[in-house]
N, C-alpha and C. Protein backbone atom coordinates (compact mmCIF):
# COMPACT_ATOMS: atom_id res chain seq x y z
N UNK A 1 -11.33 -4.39 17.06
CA UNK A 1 -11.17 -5.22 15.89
C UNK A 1 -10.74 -4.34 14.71
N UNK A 2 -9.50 -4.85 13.97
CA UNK A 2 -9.48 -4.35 12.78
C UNK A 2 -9.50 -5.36 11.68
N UNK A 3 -9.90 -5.28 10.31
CA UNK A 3 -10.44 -5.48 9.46
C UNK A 3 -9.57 -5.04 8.15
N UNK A 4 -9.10 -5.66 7.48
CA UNK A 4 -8.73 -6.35 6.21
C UNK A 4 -9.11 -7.00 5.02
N UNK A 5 -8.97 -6.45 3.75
CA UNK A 5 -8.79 -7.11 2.47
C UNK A 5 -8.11 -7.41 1.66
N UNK A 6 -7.84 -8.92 1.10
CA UNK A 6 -6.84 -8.53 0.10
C UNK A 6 -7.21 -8.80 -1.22
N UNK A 7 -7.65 -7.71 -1.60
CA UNK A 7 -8.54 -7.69 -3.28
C UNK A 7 -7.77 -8.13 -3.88
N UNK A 8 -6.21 -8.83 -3.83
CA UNK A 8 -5.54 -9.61 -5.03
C UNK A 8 -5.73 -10.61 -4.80
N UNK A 9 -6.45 -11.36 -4.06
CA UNK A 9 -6.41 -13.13 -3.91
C UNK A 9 -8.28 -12.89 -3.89
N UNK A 10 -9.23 -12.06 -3.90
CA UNK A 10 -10.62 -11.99 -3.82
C UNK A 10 -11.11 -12.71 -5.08
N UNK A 11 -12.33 -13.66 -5.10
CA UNK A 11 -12.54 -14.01 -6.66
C UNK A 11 -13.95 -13.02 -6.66
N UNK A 12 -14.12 -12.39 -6.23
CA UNK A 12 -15.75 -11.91 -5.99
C UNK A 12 -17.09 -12.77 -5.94
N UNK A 13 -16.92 -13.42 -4.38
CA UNK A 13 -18.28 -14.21 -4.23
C UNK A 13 -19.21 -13.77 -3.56
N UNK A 14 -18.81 -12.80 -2.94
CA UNK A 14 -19.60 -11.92 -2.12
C UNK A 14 -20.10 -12.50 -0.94
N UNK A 15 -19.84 -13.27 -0.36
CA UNK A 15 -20.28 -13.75 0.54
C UNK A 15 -19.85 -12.97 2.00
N UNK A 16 -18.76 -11.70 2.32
CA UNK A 16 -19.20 -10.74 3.30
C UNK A 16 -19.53 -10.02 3.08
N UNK A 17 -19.80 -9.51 1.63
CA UNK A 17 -21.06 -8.46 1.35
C UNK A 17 -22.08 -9.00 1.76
N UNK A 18 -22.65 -9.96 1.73
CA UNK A 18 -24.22 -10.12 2.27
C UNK A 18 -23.88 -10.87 3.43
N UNK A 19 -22.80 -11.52 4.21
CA UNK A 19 -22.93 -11.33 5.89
C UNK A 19 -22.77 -10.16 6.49
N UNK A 20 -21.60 -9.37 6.47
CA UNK A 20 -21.74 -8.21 6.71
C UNK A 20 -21.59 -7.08 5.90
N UNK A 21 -23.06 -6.57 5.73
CA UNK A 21 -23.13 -5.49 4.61
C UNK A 21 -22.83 -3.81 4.99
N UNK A 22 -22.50 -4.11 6.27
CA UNK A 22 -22.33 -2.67 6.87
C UNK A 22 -21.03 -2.52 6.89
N UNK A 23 -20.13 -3.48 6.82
CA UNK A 23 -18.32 -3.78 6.75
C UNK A 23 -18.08 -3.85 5.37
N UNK A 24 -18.36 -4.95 4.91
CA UNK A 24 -18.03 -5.01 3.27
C UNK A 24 -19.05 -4.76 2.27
N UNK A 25 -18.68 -4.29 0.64
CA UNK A 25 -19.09 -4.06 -0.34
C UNK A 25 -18.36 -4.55 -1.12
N UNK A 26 -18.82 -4.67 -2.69
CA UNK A 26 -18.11 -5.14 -3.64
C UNK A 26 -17.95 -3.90 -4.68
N UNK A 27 -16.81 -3.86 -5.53
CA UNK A 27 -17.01 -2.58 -6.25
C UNK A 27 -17.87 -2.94 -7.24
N UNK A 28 -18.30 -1.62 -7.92
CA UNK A 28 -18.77 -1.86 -9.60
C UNK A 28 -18.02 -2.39 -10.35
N UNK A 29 -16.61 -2.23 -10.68
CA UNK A 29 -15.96 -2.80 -11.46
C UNK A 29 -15.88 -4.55 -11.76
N UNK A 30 -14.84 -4.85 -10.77
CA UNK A 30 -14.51 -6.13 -10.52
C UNK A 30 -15.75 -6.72 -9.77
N UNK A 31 -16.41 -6.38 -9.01
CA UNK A 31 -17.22 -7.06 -7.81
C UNK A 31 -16.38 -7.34 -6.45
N UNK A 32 -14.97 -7.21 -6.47
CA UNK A 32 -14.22 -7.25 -5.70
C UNK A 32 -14.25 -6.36 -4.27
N UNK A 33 -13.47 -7.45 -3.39
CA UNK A 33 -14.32 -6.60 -1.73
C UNK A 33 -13.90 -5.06 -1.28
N UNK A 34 -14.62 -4.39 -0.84
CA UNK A 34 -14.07 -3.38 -0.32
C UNK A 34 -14.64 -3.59 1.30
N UNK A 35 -13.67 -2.79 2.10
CA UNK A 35 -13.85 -2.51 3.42
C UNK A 35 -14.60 -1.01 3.23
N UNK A 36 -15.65 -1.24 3.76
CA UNK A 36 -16.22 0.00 4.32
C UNK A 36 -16.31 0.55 5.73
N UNK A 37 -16.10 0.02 6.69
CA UNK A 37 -15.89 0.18 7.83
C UNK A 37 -14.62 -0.79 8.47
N UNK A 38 -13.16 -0.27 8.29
CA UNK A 38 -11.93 -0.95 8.79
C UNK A 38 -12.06 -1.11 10.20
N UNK A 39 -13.17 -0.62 11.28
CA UNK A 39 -13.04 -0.70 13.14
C UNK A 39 -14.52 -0.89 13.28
N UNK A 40 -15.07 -2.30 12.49
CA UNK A 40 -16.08 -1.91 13.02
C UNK A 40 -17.12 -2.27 14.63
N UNK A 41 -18.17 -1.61 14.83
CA UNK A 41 -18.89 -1.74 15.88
C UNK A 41 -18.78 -3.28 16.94
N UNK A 42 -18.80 -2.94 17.93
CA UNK A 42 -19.45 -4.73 18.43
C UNK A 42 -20.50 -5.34 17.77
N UNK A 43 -21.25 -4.53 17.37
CA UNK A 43 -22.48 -5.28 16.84
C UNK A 43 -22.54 -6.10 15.58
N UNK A 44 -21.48 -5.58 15.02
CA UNK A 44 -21.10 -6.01 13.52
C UNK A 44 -19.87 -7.29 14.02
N UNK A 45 -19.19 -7.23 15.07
CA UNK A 45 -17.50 -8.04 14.58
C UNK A 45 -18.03 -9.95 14.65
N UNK A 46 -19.36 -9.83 15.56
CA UNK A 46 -19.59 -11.53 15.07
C UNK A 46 -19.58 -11.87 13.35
N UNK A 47 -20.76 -10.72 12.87
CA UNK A 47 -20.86 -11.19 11.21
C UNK A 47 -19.42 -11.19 10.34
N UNK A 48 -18.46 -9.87 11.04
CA UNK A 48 -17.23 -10.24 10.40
C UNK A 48 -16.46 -11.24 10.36
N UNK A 49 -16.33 -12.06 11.45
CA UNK A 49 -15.77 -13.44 12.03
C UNK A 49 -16.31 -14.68 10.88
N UNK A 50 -17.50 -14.55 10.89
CA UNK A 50 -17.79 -15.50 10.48
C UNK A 50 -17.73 -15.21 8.90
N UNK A 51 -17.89 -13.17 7.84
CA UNK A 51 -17.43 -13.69 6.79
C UNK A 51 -15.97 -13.99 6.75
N UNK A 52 -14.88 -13.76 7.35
CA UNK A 52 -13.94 -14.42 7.93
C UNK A 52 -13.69 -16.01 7.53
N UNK A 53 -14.44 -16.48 7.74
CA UNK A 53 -14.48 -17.77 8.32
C UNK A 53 -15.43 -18.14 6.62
N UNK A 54 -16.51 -17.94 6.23
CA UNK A 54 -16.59 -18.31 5.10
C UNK A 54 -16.29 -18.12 4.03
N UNK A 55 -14.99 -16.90 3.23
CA UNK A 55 -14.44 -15.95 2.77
C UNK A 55 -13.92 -17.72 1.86
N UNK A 56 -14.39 -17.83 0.58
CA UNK A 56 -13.71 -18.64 -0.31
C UNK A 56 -12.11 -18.61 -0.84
N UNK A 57 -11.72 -17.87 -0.36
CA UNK A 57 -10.26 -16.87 -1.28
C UNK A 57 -9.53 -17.19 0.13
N UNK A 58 -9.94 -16.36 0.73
CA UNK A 58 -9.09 -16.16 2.42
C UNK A 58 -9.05 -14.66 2.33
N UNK A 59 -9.99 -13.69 1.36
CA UNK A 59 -9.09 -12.29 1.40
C UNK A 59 -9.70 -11.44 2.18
N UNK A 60 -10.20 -12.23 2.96
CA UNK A 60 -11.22 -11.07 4.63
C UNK A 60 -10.17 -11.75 6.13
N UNK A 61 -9.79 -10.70 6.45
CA UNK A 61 -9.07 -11.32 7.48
C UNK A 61 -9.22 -9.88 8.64
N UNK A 62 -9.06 -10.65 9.78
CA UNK A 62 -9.10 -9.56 11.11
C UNK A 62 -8.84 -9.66 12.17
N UNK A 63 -8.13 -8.22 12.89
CA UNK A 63 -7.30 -8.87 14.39
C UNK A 63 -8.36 -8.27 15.04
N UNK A 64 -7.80 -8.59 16.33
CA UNK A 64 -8.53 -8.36 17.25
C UNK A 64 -7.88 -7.33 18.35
């Protein structure tokens, strides 16, 4: 799995910072997403899917 942001369409809701907090963060600045882990684990790619899937913006996206 790889893993994607696109911090120009992000409004900062954070909602895959707190599904997956081991993949995404928000900065200090903006609150805007960062990838912290672009490959992450099996253990992590369900929570990514699904912030994926609840991502208000669309700016979490990921192949497989």
């Amino acid at each position: 799995m790889r893993v994607t942001a696109d911090r120009t369409v992000c409004i900062g809701a954070g909602l895959c910072a707190l599904t997956a907090p081991g993949v995404f963060d928000q900065d200090d600045d903006q609150g805007l997403v960062t990838v912290l882990n672009p490959a992450p684990e099996a253990a992590d790619q369900a929570a990514v899917r699904e912030a994926a899937g609840i991502c208000p913006s669309g700016a979490v996206r990921f192949t497989e």
